[in-house]
C-alpha atoms as a PDB file:
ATOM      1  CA  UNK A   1      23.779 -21.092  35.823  1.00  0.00           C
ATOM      2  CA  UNK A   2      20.323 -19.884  36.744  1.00  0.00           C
ATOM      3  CA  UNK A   3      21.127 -16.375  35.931  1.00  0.00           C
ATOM      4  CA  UNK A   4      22.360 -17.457  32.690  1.00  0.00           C
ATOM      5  CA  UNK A   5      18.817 -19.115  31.737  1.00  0.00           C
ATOM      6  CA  UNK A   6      16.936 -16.275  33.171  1.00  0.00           C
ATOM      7  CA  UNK A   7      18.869 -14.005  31.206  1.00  0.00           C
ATOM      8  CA  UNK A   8      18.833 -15.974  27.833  1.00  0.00           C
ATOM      9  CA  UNK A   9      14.860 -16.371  28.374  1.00  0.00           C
ATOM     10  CA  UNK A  10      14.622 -12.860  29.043  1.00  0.00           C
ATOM     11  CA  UNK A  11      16.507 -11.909  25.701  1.00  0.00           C
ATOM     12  CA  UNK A  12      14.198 -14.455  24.126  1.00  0.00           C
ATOM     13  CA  UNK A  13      11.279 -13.012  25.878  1.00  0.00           C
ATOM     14  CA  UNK A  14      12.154  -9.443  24.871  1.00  0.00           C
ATOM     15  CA  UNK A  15      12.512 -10.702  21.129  1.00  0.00           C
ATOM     16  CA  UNK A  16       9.341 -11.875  20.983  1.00  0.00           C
ATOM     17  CA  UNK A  17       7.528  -8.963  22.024  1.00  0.00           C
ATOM     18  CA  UNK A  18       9.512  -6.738  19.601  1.00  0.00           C
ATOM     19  CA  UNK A  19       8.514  -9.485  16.718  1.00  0.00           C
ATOM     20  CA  UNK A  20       5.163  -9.061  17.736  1.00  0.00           C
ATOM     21  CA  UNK A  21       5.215  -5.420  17.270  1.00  0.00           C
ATOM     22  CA  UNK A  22       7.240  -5.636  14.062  1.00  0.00           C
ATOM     23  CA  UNK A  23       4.542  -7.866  12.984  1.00  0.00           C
ATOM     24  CA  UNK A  24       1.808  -4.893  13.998  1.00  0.00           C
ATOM     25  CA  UNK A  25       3.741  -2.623  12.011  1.00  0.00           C
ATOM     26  CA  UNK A  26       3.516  -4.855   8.973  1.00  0.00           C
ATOM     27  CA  UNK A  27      -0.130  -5.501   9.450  1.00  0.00           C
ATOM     28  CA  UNK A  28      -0.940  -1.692  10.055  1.00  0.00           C
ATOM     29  CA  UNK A  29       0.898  -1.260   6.553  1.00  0.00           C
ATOM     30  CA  UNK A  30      -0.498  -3.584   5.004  1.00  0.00           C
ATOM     31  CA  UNK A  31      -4.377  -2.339   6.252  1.00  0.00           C
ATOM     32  CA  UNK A  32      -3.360   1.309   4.488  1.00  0.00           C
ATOM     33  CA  UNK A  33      -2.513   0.075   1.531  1.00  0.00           C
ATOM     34  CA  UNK A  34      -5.669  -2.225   1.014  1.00  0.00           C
ATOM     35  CA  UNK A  35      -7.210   0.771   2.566  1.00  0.00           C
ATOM     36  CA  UNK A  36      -5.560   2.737  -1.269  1.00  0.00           C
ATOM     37  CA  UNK A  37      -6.978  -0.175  -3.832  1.00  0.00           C
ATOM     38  CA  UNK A  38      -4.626  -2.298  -3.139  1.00  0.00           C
ATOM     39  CA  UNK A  39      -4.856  -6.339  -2.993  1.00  0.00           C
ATOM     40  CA  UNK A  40      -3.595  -8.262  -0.129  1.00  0.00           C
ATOM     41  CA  UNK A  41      -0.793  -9.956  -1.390  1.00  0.00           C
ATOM     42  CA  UNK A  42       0.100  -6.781  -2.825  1.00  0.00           C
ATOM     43  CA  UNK A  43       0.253  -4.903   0.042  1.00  0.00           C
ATOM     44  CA  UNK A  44       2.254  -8.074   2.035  1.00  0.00           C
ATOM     45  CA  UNK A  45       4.622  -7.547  -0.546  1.00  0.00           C
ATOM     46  CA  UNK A  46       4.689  -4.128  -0.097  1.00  0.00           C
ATOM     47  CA  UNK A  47       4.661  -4.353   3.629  1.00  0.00           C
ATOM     48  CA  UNK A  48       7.469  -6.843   3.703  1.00  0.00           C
ATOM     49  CA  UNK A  49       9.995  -5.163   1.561  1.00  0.00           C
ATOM     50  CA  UNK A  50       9.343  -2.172   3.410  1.00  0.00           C
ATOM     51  CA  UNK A  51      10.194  -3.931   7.403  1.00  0.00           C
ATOM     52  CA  UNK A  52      13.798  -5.549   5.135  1.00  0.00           C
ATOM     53  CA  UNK A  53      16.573  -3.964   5.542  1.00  0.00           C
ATOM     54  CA  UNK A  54      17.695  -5.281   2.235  1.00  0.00           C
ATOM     55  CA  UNK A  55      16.110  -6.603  -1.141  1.00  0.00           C
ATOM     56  CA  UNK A  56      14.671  -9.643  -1.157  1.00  0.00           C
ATOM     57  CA  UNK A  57      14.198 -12.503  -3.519  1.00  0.00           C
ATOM     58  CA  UNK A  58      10.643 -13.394  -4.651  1.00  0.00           C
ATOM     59  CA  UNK A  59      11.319 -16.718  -2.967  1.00  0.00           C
ATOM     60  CA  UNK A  60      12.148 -14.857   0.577  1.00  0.00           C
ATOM     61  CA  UNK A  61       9.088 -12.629   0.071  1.00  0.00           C
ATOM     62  CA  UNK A  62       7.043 -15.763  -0.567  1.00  0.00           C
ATOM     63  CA  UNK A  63       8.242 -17.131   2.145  1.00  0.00           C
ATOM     64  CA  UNK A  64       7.469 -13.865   4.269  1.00  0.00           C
ATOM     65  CA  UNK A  65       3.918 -13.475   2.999  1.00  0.00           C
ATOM     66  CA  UNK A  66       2.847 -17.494   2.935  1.00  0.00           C
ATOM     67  CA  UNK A  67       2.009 -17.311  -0.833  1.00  0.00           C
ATOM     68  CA  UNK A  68       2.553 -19.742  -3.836  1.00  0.00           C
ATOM     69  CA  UNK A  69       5.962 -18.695  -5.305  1.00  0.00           C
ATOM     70  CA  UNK A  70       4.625 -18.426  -8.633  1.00  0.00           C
ATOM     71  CA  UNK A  71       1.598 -16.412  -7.278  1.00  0.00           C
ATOM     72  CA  UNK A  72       4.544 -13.774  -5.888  1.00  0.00           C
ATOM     73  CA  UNK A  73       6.058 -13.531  -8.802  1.00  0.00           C
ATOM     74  CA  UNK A  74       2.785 -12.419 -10.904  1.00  0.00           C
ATOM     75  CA  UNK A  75       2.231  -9.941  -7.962  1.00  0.00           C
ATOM     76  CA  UNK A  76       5.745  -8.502  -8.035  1.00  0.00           C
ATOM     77  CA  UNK A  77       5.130  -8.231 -11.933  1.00  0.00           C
ATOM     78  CA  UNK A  78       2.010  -6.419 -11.464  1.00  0.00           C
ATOM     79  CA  UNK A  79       3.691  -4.224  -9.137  1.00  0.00           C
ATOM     80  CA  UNK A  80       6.611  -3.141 -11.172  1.00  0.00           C
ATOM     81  CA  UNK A  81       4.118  -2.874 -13.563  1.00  0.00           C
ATOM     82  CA  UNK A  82       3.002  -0.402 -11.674  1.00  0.00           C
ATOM     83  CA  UNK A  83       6.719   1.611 -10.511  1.00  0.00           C
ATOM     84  CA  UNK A  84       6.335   1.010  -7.029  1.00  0.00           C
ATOM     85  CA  UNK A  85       8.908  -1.931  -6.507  1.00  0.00           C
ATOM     86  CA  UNK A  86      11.646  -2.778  -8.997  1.00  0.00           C
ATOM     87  CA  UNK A  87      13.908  -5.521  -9.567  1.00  0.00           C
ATOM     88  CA  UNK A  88      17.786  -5.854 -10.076  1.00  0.00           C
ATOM     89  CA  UNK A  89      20.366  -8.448 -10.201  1.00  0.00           C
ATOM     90  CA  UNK A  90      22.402  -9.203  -7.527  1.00  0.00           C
ATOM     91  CA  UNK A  91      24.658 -12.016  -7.912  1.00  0.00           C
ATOM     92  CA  UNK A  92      22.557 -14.610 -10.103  1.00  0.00           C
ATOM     93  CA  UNK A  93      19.676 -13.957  -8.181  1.00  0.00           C
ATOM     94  CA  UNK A  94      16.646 -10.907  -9.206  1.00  0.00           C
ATOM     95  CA  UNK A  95      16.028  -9.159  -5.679  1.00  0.00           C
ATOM     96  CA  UNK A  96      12.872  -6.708  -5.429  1.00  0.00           C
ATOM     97  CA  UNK A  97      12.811  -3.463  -3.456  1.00  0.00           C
ATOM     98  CA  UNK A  98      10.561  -0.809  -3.114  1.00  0.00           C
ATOM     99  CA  UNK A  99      10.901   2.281  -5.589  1.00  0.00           C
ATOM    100  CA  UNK A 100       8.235   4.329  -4.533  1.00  0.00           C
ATOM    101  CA  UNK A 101       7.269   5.480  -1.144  1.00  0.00           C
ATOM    102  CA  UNK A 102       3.641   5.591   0.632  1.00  0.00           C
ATOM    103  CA  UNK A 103       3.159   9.094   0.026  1.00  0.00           C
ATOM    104  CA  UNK A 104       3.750   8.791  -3.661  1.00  0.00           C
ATOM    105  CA  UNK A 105       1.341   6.152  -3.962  1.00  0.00           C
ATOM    106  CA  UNK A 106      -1.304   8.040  -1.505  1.00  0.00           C
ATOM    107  CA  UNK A 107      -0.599  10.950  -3.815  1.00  0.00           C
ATOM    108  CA  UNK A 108      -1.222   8.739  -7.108  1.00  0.00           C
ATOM    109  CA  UNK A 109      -4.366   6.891  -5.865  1.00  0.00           C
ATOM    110  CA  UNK A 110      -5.914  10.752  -4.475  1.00  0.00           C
ATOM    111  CA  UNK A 111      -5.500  11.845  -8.627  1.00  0.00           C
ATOM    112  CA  UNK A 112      -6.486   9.177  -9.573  1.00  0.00           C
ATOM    113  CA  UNK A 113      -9.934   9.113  -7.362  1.00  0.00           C
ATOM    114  CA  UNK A 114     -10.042  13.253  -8.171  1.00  0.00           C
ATOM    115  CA  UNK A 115     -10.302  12.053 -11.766  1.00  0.00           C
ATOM    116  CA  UNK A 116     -12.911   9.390 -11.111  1.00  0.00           C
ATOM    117  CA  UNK A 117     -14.985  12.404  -9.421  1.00  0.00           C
ATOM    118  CA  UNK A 118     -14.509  14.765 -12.082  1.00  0.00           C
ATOM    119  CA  UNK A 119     -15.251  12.896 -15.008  1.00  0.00           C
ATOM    120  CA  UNK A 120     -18.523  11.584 -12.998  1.00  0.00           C
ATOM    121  CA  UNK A 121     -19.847  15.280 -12.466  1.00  0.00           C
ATOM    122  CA  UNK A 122     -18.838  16.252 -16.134  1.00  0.00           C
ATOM    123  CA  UNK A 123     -21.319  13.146 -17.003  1.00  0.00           C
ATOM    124  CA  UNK A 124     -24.246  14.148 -14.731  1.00  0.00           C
ATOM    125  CA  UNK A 125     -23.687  17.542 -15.691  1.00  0.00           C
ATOM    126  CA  UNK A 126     -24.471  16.762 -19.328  1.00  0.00           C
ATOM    127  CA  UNK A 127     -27.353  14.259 -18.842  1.00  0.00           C
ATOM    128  CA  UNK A 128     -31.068  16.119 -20.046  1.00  0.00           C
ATOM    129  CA  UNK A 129     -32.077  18.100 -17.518  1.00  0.00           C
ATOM    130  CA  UNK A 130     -34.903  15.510 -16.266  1.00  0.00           C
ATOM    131  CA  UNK A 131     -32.131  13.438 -15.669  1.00  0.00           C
ATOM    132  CA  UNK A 132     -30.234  16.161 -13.802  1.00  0.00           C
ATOM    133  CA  UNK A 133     -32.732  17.108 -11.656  1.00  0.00           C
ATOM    134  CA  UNK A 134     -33.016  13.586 -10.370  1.00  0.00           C
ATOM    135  CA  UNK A 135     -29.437  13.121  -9.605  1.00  0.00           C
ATOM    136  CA  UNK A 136     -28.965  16.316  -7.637  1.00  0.00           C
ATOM    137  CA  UNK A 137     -28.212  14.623  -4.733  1.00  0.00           C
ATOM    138  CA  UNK A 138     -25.887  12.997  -6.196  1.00  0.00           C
ATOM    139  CA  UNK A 139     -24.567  15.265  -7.845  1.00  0.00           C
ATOM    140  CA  UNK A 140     -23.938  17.219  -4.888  1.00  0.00           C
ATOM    141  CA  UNK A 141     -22.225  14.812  -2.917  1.00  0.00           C
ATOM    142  CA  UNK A 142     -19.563  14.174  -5.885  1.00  0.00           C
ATOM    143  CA  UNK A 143     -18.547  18.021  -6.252  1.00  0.00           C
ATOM    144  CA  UNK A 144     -18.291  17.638  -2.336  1.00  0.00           C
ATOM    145  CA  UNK A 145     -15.926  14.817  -2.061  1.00  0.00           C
ATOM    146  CA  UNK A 146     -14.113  16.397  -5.053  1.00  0.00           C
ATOM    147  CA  UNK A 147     -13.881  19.975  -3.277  1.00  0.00           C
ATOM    148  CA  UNK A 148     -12.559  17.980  -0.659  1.00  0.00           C
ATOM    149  CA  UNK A 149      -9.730  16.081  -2.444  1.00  0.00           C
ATOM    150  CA  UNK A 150      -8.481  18.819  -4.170  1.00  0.00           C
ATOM    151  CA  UNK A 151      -7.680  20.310  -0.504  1.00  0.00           C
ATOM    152  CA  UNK A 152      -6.130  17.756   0.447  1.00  0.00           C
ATOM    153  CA  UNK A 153      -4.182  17.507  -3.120  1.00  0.00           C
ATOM    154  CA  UNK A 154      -3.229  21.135  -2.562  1.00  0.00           C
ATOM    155  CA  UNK A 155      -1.877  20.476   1.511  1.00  0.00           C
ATOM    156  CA  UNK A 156       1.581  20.965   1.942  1.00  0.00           C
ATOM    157  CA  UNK A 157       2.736  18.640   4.622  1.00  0.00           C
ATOM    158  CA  UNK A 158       5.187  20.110   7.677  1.00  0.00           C
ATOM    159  CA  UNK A 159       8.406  18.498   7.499  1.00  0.00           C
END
């Protein structure tokens, strides 16, 4: 009998430490995608269809992320507004899942930022040249974080 315990608290034991690092996982997700513009219950959502091995409903994910229900369901609408979850019937319930993967997103925010840069040296570029002069500096800086982004735009990862 006292193996039996020790070996059922062991199991239990052992489960807890891999929820704790399933929870780590999460949370590390969750930290890049804030990291890429993105809120927090966004990236909970995000996070916690990505640990599921299946779709969930918005009522499991709110139950995952300990939001509102009707606060996760403006977030998942925001997000599909965006493509990077969708939603599809199964049975009479809508179940969400994630359509796009972190590198697309990554990929998406990086253009979008490049943009940002671009269009902010086109407009100190075209300021009087008083102006100009004063924002050198910055000015500088921008054409260096844009050199650097397109680098990174134009890396081709090892698979």
């Amino acid at each position: 009998m006292r193996f039996l315990i020790f070996t059922i608290l062991i199991v239990f034991i052992e489960g807890e430490k891999n929820m704790d690092k399933i929870e780590r996982v999460k949370n590390n997700l969750k930290e890049v995608l804030k990291h890429w513009g993105f809120g927090e219950i966004c990236s909970s959502i995000y996070a916690t269809l990505a640990l599921s091995d299946k779709p969930l409903t918005a009522k499991e994910i709110s139950d995952h992320i300990n939001y509102a229900y009707t606060t996760t369901i403006n977030a998942l609408n925001h997000a599909i507004g965006l493509r990077h979850i969708k939603k599809m019937r199964q049975g009479k319930k809508n179940v969400y899942y994630i359509n796009s993967d972190l590198s697309y997103i990554i990929k998406e925010k990086l253009e979008q930022f490049l943009r940002i840069l671009e269009e902010t040296e086109n407009s100190i570029k075209h300021l009087d040249r008083k102006y100009r002069k004063k924002l050198e500096n910055a000015l500088k800086t921008v054409n260096n974080a844009t050199q650097y982004l397109k680098k990174i735009k134009n890396m081709r990862v090892k698979a």
